[in-house]
C-alpha atoms as a PDB file:
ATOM      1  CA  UNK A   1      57.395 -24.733  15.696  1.00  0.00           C
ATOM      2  CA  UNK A   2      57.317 -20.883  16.686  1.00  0.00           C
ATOM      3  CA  UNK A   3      60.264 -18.779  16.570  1.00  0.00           C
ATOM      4  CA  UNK A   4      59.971 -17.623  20.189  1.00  0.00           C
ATOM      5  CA  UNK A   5      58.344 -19.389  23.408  1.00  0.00           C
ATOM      6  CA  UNK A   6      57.025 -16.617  26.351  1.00  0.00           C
ATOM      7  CA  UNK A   7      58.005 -17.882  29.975  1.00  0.00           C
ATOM      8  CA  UNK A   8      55.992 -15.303  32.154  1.00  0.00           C
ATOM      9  CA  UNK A   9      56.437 -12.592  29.227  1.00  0.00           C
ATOM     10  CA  UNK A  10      59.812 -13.524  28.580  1.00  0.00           C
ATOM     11  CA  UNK A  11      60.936 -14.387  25.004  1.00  0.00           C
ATOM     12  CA  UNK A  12      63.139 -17.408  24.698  1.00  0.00           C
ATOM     13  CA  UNK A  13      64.337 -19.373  21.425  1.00  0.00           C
ATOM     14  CA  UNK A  14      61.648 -22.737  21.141  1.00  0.00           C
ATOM     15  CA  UNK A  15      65.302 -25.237  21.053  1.00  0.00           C
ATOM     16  CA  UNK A  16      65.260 -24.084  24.695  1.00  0.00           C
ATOM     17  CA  UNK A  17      62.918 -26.067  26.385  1.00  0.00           C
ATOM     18  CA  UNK A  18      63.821 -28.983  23.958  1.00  0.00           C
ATOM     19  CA  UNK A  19      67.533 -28.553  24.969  1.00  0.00           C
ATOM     20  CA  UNK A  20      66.498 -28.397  28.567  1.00  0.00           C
ATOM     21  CA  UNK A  21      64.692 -31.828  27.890  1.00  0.00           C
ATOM     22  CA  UNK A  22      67.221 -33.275  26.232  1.00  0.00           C
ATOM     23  CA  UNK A  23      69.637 -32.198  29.274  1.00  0.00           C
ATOM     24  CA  UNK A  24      67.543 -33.806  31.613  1.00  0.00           C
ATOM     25  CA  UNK A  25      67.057 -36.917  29.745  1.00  0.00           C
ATOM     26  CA  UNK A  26      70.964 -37.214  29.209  1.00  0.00           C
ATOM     27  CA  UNK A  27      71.473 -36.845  32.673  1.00  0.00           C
ATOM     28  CA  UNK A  28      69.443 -39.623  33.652  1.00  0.00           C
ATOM     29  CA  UNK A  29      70.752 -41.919  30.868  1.00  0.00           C
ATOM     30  CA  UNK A  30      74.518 -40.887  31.704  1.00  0.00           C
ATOM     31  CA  UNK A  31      73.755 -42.118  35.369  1.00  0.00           C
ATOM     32  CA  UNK A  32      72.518 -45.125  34.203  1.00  0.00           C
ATOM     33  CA  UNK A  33      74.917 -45.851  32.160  1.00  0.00           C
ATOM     34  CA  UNK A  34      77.903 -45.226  34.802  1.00  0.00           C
ATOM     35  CA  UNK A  35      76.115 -47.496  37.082  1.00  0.00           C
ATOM     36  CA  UNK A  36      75.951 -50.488  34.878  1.00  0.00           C
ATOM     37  CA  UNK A  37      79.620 -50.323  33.804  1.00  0.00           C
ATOM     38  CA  UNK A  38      78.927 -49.170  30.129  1.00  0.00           C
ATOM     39  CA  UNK A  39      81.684 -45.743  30.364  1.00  0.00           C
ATOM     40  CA  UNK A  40      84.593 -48.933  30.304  1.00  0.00           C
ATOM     41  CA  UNK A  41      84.074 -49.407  26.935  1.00  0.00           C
ATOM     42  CA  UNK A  42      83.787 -45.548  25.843  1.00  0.00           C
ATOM     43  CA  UNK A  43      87.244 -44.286  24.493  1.00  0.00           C
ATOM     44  CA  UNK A  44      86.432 -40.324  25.378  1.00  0.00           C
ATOM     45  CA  UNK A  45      83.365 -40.543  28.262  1.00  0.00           C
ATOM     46  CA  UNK A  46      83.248 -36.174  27.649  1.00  0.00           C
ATOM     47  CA  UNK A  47      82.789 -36.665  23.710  1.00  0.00           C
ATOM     48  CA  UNK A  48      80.253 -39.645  23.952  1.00  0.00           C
ATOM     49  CA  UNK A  49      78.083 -37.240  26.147  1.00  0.00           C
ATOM     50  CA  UNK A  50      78.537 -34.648  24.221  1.00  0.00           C
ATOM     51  CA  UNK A  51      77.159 -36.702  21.192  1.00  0.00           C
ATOM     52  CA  UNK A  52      74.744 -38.240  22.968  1.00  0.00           C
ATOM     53  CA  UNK A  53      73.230 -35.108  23.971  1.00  0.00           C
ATOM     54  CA  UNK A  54      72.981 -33.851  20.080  1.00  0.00           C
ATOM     55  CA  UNK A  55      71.291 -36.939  19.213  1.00  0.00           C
ATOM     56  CA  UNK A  56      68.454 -36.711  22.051  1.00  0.00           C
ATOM     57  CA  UNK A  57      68.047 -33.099  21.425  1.00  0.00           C
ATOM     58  CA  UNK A  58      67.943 -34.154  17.165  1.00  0.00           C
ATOM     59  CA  UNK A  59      64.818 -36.312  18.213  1.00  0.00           C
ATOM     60  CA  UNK A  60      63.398 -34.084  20.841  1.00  0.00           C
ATOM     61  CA  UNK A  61      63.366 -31.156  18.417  1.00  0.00           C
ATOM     62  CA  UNK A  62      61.777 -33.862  15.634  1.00  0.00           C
ATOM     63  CA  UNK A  63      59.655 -34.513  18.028  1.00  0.00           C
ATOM     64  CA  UNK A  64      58.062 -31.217  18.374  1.00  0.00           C
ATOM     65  CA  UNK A  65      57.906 -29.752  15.322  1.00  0.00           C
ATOM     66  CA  UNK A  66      55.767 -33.004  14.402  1.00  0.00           C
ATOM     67  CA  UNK A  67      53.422 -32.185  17.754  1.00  0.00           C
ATOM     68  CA  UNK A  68      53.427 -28.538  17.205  1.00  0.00           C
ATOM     69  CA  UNK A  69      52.388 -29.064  13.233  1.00  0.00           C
END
């Protein structure tokens, strides 16, 4: 994976588009997951976001660096 990604000839560190990925993607499995009931089991909602959001980003960088190689 390259050091730096150019958006219209701005320079940008390559874990942002995979963090902006793995935002999205939380997003849309945090909805979900409020609207089948899953947050009344969760002890800290904030901190099971927060780790699930390191986890997708883990595989979404994995991810890339095995597509970019």
């Amino acid at each position: 994976m390259n050091a730096e990604v150019s958006f219209f000839g701005v320079f940008a560190p390559s874990i942002l588009p995979c963090a902006l990925l793995a935002m999205l993607f939380t997003s849309v499995l945090t909805r979900w997951l409020a609207a089948i009931g899953f947050y009344r089991a969760v002890w800290h909602r904030a901190l099971f976001n927060f780790s699930m959001f390191v986890c997708i980003l883990a595989a979404t960088l994995v991810v890339a660096s095995r597509v970019s190689s």
